[in-house]
C-alpha atoms as a PDB file:
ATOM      1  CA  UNK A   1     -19.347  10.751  -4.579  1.00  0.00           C
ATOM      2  CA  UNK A   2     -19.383  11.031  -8.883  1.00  0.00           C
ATOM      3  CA  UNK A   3     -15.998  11.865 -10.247  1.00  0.00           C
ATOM      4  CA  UNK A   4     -14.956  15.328 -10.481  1.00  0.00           C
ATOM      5  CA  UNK A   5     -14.233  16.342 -13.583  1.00  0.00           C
ATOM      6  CA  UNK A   6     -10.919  14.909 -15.702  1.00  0.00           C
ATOM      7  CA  UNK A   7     -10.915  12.274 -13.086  1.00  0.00           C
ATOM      8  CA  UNK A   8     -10.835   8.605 -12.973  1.00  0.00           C
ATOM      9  CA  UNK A   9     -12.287   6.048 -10.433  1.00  0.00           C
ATOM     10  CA  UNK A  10     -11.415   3.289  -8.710  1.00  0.00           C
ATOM     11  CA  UNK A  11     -13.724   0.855  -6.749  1.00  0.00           C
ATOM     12  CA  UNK A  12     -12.953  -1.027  -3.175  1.00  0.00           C
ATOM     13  CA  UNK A  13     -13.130  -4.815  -3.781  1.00  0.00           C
ATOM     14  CA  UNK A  14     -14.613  -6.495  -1.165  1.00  0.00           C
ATOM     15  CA  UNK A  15     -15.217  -5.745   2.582  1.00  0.00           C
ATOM     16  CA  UNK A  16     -17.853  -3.154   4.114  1.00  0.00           C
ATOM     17  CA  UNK A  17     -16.741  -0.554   1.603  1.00  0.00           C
ATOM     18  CA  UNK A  18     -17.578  -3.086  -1.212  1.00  0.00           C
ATOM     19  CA  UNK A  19     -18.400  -1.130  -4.535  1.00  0.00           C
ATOM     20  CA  UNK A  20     -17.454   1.866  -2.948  1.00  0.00           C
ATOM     21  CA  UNK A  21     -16.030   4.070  -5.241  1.00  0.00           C
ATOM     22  CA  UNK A  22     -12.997   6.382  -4.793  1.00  0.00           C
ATOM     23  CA  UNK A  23     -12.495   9.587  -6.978  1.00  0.00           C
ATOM     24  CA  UNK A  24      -8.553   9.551  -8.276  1.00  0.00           C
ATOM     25  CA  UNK A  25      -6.771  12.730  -9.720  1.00  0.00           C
ATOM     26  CA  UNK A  26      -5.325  12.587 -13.329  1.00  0.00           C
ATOM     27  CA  UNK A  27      -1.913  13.606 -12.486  1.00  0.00           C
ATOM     28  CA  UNK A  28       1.360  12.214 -13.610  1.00  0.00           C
ATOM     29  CA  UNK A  29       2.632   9.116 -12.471  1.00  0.00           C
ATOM     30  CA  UNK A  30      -0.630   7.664 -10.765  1.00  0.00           C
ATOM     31  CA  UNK A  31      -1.524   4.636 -11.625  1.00  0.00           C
ATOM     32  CA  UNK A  32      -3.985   2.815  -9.336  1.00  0.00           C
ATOM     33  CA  UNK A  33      -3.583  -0.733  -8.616  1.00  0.00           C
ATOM     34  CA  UNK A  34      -6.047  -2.919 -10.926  1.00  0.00           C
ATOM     35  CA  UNK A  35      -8.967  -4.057  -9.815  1.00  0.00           C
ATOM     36  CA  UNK A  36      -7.332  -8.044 -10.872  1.00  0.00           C
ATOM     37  CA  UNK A  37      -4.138  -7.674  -9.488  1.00  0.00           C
ATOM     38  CA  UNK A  38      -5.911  -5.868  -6.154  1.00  0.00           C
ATOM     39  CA  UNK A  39      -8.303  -9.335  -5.896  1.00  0.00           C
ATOM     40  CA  UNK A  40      -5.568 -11.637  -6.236  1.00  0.00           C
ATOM     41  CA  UNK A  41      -3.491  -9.635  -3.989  1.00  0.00           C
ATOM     42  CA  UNK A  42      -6.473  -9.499  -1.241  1.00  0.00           C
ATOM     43  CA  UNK A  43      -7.428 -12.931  -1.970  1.00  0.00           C
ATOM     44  CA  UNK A  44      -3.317 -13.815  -0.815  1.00  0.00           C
ATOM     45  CA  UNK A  45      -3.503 -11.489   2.257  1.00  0.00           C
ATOM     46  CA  UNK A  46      -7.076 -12.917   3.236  1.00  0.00           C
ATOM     47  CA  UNK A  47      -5.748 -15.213   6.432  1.00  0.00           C
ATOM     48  CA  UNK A  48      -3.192 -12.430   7.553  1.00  0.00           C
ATOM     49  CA  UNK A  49      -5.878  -8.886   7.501  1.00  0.00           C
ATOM     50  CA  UNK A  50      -8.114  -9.536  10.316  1.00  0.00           C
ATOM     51  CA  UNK A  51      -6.484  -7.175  13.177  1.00  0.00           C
ATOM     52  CA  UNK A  52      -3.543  -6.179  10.869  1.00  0.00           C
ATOM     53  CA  UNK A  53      -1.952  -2.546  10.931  1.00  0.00           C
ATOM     54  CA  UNK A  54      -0.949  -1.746   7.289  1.00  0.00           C
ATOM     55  CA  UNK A  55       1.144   0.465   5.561  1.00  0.00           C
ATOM     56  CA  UNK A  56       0.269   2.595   2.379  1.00  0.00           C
ATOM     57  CA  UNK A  57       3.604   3.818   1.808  1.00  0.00           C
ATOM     58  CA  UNK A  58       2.892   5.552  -1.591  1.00  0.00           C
ATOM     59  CA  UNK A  59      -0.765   5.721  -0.944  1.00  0.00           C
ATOM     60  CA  UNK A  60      -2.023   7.745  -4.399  1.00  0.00           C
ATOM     61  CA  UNK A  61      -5.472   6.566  -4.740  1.00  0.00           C
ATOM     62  CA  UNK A  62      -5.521   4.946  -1.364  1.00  0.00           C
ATOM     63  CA  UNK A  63      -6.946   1.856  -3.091  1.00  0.00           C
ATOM     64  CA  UNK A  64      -4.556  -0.664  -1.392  1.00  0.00           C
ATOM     65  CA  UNK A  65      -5.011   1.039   2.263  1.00  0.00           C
ATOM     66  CA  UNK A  66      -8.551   1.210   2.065  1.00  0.00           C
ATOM     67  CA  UNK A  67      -9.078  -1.853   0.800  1.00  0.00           C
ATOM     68  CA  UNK A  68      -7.142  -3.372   3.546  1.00  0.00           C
ATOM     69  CA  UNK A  69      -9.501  -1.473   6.305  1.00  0.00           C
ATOM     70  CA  UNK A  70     -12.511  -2.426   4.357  1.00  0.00           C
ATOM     71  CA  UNK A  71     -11.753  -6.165   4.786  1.00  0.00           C
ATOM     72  CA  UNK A  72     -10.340  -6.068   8.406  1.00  0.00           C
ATOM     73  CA  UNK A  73      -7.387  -4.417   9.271  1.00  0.00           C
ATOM     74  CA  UNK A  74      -7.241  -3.188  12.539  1.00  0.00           C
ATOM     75  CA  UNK A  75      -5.525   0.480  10.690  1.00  0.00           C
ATOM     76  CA  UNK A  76      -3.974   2.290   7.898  1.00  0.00           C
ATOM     77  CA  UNK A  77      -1.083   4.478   7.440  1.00  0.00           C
ATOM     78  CA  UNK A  78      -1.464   6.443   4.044  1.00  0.00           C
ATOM     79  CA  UNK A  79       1.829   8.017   2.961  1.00  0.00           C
ATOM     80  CA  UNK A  80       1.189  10.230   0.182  1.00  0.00           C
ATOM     81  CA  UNK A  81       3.884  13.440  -0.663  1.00  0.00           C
ATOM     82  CA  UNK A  82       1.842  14.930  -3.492  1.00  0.00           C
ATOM     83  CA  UNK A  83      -0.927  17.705  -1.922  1.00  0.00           C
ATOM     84  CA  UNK A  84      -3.874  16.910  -3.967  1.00  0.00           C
ATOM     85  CA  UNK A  85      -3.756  13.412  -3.056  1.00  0.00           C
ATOM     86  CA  UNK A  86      -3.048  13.672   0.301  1.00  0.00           C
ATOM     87  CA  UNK A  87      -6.533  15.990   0.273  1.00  0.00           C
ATOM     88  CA  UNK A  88      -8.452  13.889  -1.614  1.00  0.00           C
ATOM     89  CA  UNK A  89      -7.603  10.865   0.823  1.00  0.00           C
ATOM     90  CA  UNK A  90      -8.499  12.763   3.817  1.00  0.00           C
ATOM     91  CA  UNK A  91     -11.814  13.656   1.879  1.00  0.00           C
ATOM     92  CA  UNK A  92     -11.795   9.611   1.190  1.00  0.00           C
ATOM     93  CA  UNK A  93     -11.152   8.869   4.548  1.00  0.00           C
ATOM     94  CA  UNK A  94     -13.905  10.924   6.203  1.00  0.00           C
ATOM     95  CA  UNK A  95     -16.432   9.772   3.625  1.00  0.00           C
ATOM     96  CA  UNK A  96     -15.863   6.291   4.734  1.00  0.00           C
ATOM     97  CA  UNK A  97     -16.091   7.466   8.061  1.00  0.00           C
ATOM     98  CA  UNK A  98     -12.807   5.946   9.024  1.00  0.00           C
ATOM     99  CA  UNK A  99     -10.880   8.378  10.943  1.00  0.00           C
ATOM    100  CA  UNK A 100     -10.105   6.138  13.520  1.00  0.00           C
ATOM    101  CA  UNK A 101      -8.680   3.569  11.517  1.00  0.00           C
ATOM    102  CA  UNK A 102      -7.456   5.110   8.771  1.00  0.00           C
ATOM    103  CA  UNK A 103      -4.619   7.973   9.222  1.00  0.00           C
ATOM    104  CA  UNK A 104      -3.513   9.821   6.060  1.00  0.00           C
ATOM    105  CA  UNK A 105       0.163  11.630   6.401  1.00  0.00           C
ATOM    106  CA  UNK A 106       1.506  14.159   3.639  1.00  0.00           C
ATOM    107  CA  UNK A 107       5.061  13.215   3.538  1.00  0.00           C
ATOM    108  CA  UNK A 108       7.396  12.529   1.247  1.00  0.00           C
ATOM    109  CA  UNK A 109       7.763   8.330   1.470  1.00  0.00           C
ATOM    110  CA  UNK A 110      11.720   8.176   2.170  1.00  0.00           C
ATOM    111  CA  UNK A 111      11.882  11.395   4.603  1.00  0.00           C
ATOM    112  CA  UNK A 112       8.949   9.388   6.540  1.00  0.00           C
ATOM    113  CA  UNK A 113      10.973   5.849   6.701  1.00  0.00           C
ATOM    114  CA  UNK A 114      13.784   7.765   7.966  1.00  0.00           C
ATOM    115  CA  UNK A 115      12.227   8.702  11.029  1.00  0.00           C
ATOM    116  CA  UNK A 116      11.814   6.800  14.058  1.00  0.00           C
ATOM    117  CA  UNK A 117       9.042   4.099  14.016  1.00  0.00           C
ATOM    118  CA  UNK A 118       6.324   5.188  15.792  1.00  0.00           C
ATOM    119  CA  UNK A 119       4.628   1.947  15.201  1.00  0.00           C
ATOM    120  CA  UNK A 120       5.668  -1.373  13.258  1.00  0.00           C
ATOM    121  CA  UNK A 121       3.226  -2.632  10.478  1.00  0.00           C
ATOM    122  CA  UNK A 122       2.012  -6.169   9.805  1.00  0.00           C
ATOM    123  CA  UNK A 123       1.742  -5.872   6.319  1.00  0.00           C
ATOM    124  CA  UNK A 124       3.189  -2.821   3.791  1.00  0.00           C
ATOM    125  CA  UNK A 125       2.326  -2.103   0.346  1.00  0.00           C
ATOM    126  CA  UNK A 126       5.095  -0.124  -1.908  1.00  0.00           C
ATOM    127  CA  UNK A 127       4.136   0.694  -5.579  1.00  0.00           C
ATOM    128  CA  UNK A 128       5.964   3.658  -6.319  1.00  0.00           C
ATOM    129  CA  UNK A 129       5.866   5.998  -8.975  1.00  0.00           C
ATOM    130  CA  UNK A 130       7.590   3.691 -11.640  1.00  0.00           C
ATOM    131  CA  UNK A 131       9.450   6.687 -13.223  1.00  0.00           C
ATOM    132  CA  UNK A 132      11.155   7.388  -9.857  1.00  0.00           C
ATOM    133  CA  UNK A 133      13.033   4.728  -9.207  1.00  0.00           C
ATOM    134  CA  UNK A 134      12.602   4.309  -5.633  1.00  0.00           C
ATOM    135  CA  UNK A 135      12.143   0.486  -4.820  1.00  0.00           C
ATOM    136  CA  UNK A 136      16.193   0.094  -3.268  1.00  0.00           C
ATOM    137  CA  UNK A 137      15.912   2.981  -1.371  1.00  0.00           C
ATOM    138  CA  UNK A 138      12.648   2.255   0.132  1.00  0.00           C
ATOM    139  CA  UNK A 139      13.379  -1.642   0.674  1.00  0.00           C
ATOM    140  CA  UNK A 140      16.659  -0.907   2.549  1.00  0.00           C
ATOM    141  CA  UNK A 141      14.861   1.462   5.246  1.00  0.00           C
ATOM    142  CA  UNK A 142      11.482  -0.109   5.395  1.00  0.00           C
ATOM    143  CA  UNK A 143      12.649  -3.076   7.750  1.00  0.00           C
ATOM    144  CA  UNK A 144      12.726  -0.687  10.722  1.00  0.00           C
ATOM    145  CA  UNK A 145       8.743  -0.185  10.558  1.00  0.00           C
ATOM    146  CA  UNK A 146       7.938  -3.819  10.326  1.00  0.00           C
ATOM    147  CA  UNK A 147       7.448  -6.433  12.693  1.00  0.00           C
ATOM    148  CA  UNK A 148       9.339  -9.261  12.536  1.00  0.00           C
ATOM    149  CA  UNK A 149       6.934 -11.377  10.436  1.00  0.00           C
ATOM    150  CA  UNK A 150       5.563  -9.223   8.289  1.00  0.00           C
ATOM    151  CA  UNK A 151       3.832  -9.432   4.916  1.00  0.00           C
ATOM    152  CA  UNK A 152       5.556  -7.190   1.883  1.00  0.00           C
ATOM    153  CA  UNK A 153       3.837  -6.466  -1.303  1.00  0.00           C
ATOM    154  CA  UNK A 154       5.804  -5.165  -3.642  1.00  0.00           C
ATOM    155  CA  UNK A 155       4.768  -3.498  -7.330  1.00  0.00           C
ATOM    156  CA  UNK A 156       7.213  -2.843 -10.465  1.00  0.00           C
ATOM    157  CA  UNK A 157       6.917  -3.013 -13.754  1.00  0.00           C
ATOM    158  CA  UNK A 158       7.063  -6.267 -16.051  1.00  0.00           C
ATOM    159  CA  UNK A 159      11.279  -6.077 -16.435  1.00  0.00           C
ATOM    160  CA  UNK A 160      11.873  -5.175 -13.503  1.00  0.00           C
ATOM    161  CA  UNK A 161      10.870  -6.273 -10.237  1.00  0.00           C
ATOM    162  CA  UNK A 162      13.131  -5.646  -7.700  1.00  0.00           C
ATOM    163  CA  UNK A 163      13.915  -8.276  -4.914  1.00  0.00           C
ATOM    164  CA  UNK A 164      13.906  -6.912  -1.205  1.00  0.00           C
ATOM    165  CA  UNK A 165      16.859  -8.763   0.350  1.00  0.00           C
ATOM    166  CA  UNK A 166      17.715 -12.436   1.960  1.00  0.00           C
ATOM    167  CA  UNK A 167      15.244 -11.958   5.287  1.00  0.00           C
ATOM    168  CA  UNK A 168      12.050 -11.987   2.868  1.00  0.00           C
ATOM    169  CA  UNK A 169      11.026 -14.878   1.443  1.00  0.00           C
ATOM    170  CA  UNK A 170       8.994 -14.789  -2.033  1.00  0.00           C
ATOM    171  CA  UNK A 171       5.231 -16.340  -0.954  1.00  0.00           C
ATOM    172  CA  UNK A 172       3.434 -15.240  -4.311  1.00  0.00           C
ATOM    173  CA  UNK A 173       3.988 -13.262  -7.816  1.00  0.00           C
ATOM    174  CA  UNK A 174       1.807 -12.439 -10.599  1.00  0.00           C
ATOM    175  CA  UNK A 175       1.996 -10.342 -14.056  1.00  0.00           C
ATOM    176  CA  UNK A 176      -0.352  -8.558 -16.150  1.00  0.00           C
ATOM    177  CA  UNK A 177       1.191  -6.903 -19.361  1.00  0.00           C
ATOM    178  CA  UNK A 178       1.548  -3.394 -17.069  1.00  0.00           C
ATOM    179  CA  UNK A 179       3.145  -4.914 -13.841  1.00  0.00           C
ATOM    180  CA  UNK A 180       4.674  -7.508 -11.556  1.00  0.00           C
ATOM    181  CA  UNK A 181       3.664  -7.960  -8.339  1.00  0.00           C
ATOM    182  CA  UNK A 182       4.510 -10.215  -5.345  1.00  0.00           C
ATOM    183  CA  UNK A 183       3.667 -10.900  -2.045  1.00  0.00           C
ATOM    184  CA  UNK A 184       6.687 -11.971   0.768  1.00  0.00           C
ATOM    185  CA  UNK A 185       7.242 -12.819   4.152  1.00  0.00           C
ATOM    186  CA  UNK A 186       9.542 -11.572   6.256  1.00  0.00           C
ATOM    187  CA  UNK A 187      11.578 -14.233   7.576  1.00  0.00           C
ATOM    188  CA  UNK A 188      11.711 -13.298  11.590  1.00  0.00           C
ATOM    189  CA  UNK A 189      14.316 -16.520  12.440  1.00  0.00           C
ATOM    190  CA  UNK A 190      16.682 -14.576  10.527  1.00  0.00           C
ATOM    191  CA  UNK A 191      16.671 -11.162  12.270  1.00  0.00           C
ATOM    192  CA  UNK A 192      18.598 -10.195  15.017  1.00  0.00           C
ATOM    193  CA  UNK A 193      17.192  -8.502  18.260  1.00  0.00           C
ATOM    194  CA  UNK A 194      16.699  -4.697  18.025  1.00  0.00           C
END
């Protein structure tokens, strides 16, 4: 699929989507992952994919989900408020041919966490629009939607990245001159029973 016009692109990694690219909206307040900081982040989450169900929770380009799928996960959740993206991903999604595996939901991210989990994810990605300030918000109700070892990836910019509370510990972190990132673990010793 070429790039529609006043559109950008951005390219799964590795996996059986390798070189596959993905068509991404110019809108305000997208900014796909990198393809650097998504290959050291993949290269992190390598042992834990295989069979993993993963969580997209401000999905955009879907680069991060699909990525995930295309290197083993088991499935994706896509959370994605804005209506052009939210098309474009289903569009994405049936392109790849991964409608089984790969379920795209229109929602806006905090009105989703506060709903009952209908499942609990492995491993969640949050990169939020930077402008919003949503990382406290999302990192106090996200919890509920995890199992109790799960893998966090979290994505803020350079001043400012926010730490999710005492049951994660920090595995990995990176910077480029746009963003820090890091990987943790949820710590399940320190949870109590649901």
């Amino acid at each position: 699929m070429s790039a529609r016009r006043g559109e950008g692109q951005v390219r799964i990694i590795g996996g059986r989507w390798r070189n596959t690219r993905l068509s991404v909206p110019d809108l305000p307040g997208l900014r796909p992952t990198s393809d650097r900081v998504r290959e050291t982040l993949f290269n992190w989450l390598a042992p834990k994919l295989a069979g993993a169900r993963v969580l997209d929770l401000f999905a955009g380009s879907g680069a991060l989900g699909l990525e995930a799928v295309s290197r083993g996960a088991a499935s994706a959740c896509l959370v994605e408020r804005e209506p052009v993206l939210a098309t474009r991903l289903r569009e994405q999604v049936g392109r790849l041919g991964a409608q089984g595996e790969v379920e795209v939901v229109q929602e806006d991210a905090l009105r989703w966490l506060a709903r009952p989990a209908a499942t609990r994810y492995d491993i969640a990605f949050i990169d939020p629009p930077f402008a919003d300030g949503l990382w406290n918000q999302v990192l106090a109700a996200l919890p509920a939607h995890l199992v109790g070892d799960a893998w966090l990836y979290v994505e803020a910019p350079p001043a400012a990245l926010p730490q999710p509370g005492q049951e994660w510990q920090p595995h990995r972190e990176g910077e480029t001159r746009e963003v820090r990132y890091a990987l943790y673990r949820r710590a399940a010793a320190t949870l109590t029973p649901p």
